[in-house]
C-alpha atoms as a PDB file:
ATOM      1  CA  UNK A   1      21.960  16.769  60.859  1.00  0.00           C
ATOM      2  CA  UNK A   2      21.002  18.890  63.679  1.00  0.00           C
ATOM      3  CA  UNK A   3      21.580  22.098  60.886  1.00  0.00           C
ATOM      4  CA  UNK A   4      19.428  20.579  58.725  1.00  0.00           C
ATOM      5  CA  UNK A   5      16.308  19.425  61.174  1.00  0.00           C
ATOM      6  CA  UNK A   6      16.368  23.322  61.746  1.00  0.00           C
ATOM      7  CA  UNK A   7      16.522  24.422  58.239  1.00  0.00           C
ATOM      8  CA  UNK A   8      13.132  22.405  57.630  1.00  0.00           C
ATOM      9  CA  UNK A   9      11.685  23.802  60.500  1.00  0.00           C
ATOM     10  CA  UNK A  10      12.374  27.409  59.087  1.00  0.00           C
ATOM     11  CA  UNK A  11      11.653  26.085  55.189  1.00  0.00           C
ATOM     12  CA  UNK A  12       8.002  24.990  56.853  1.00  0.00           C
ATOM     13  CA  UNK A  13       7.564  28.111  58.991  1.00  0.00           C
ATOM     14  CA  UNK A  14       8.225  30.601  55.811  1.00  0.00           C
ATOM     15  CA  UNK A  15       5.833  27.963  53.941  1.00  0.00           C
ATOM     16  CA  UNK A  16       3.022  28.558  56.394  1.00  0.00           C
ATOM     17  CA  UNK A  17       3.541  32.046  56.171  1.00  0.00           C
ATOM     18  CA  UNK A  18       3.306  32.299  52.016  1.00  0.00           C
ATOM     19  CA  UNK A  19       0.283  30.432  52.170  1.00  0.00           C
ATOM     20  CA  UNK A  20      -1.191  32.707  54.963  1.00  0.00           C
ATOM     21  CA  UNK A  21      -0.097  35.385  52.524  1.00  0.00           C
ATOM     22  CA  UNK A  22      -1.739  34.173  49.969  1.00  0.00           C
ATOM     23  CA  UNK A  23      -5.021  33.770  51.821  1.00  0.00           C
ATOM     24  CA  UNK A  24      -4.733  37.600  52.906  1.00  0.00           C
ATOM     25  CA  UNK A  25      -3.905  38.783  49.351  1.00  0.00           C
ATOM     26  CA  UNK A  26      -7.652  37.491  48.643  1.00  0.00           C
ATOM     27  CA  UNK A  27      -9.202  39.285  50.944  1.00  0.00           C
ATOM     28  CA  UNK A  28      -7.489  42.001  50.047  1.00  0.00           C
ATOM     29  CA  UNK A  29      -9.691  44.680  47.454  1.00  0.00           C
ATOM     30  CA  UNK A  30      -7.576  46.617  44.779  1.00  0.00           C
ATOM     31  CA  UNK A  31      -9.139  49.672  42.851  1.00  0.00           C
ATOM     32  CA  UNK A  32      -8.135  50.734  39.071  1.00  0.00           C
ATOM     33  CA  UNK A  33      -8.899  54.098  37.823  1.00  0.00           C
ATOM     34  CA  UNK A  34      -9.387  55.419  33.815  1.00  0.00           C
ATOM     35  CA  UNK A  35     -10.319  58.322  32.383  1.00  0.00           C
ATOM     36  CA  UNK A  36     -10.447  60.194  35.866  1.00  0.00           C
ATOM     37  CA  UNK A  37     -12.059  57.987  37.948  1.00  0.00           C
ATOM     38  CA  UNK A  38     -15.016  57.457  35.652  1.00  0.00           C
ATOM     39  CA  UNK A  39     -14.311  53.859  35.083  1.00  0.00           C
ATOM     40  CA  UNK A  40     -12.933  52.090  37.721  1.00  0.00           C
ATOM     41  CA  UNK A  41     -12.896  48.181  38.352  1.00  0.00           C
ATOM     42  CA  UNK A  42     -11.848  46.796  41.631  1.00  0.00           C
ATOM     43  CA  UNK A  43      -9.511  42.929  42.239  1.00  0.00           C
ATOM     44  CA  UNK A  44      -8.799  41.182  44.701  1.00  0.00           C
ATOM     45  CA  UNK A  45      -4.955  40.458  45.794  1.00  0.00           C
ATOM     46  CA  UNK A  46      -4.819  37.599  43.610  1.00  0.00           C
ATOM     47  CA  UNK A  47      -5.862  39.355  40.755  1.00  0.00           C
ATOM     48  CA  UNK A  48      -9.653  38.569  40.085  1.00  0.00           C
ATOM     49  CA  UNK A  49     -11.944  40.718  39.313  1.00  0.00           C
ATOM     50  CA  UNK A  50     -14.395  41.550  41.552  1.00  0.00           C
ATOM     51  CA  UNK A  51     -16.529  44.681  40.093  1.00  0.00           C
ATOM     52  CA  UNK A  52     -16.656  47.392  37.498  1.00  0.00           C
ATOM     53  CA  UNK A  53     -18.125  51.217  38.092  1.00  0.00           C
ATOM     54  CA  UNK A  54     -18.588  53.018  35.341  1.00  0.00           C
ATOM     55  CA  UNK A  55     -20.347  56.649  35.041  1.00  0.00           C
ATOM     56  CA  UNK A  56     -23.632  57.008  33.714  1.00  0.00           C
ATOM     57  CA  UNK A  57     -22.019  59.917  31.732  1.00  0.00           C
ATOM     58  CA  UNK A  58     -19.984  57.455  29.533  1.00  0.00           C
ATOM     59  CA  UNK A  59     -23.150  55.135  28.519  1.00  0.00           C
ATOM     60  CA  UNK A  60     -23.371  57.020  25.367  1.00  0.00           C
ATOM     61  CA  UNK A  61     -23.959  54.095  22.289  1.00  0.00           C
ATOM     62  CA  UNK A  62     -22.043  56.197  19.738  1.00  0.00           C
ATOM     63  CA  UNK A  63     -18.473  56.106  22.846  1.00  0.00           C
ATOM     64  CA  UNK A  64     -18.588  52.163  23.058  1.00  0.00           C
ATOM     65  CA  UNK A  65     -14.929  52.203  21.520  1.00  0.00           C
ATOM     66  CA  UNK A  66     -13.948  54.586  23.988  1.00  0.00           C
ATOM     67  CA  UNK A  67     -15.488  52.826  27.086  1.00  0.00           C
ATOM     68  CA  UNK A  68     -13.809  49.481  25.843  1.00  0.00           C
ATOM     69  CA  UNK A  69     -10.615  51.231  26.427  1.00  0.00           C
ATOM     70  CA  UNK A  70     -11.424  52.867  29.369  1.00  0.00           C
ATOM     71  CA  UNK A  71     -12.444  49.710  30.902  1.00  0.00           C
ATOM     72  CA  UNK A  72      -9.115  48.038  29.616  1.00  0.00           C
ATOM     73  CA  UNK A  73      -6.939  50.696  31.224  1.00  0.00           C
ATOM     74  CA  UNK A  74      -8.791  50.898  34.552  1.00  0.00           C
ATOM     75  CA  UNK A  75      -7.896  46.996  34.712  1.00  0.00           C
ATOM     76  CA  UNK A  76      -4.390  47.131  33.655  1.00  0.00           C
ATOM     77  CA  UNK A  77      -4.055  50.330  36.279  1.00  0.00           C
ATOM     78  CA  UNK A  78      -6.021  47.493  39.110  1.00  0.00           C
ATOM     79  CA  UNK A  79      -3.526  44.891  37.737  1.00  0.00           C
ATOM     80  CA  UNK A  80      -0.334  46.702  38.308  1.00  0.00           C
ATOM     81  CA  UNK A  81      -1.070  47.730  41.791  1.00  0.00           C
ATOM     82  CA  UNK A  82      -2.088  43.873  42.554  1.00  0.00           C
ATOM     83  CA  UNK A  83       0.943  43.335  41.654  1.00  0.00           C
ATOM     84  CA  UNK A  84       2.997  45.503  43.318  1.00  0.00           C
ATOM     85  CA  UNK A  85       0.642  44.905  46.678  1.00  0.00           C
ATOM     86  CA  UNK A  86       1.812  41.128  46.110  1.00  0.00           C
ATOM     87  CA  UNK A  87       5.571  41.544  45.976  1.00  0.00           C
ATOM     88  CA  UNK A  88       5.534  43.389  48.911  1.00  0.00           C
ATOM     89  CA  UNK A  89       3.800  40.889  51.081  1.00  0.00           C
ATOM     90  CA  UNK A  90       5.869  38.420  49.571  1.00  0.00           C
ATOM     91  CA  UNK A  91       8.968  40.423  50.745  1.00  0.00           C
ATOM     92  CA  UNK A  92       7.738  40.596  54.637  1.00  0.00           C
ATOM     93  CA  UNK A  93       7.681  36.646  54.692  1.00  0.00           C
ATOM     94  CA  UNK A  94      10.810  35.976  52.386  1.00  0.00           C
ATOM     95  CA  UNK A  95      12.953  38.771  54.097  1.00  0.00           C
ATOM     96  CA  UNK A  96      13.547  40.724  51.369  1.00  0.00           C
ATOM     97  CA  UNK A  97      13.881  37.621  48.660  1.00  0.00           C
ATOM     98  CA  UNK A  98      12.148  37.524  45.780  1.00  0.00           C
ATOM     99  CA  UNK A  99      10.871  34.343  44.897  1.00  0.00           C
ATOM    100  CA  UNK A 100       9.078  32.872  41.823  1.00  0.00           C
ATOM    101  CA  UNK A 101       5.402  33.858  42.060  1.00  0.00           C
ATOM    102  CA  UNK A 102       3.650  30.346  43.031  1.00  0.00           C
ATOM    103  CA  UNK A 103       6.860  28.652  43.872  1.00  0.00           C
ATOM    104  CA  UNK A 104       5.601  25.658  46.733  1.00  0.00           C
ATOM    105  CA  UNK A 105       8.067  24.173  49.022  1.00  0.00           C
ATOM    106  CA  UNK A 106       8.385  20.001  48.633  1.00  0.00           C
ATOM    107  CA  UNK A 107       7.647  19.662  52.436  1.00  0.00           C
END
C-alpha cells in the first residue's frame, strides 16, 4: 500500500503540472506566416486565434481568392507550430511520454 500512496502522490503532482501547462500554453502567442510574411495570423498555445495582419498590398478586390488562401495557409502554418509548441511542453511534465492530448487523471 505504501507503493501505491506514493504513486498517487506522483499521479497528482504530474496532474498539477499538465494543468499548469495548460494554463502557460494560453498565454503563450504563436505566429503563422503566408505568402512571405504578408499574411500572418497569430494563436495562442491552445490554438485560438488571436489576430490576423494582412498587407495593405494584398487588399486588391479582384485577389480575394488569393487572400482566402493566404489567410488559410498562414493559419495552418500558426496551427502546426501550436502544435508542436504543445507536445513539447507536454514532454517536460510527462518525461518524455506522450500522452493523449486532454487526457485528465481520475484523482
Amino acid at each position: 500500500m505504501k507503493n501505491l500512496a506514493g504513486l498517487m502522490k506522483q499521479a497528482s503532482q504530474m496532474q498539477a503540472k499538465m494543468e499548469e501547462v495548460q494554463n502557460g500554453l494560453s498565454n503563450m502567442s504563436i505566429d503563422g506566416m503566408a505568402g512571405a510574411g504578408l499574411v500572418s495570423v497569430t494563436l495562442n498555445g491552445k490554438g485560438d486565434l488571436r489576430s490576423i495582419r494582412i498587407d495593405p498590398k494584398l487588399a486588391d478586390p479582384n485577389e480575394v481568392e488569393m487572400l482566402q488562401d493566404l489567410i488559410l495557409a498562414a493559419f495552418s502554418d500558426a496551427r502546426a507550430k501550436v502544435e508542436t509548441a504543445s507536445a513539447e511542453e507536454m514532454r517536460k511534465v510527462t518525461g518524455g511520454l506522450d500522452l493523449p492530448a486532454g487526457l485528465k487523471f481520475p484523482f
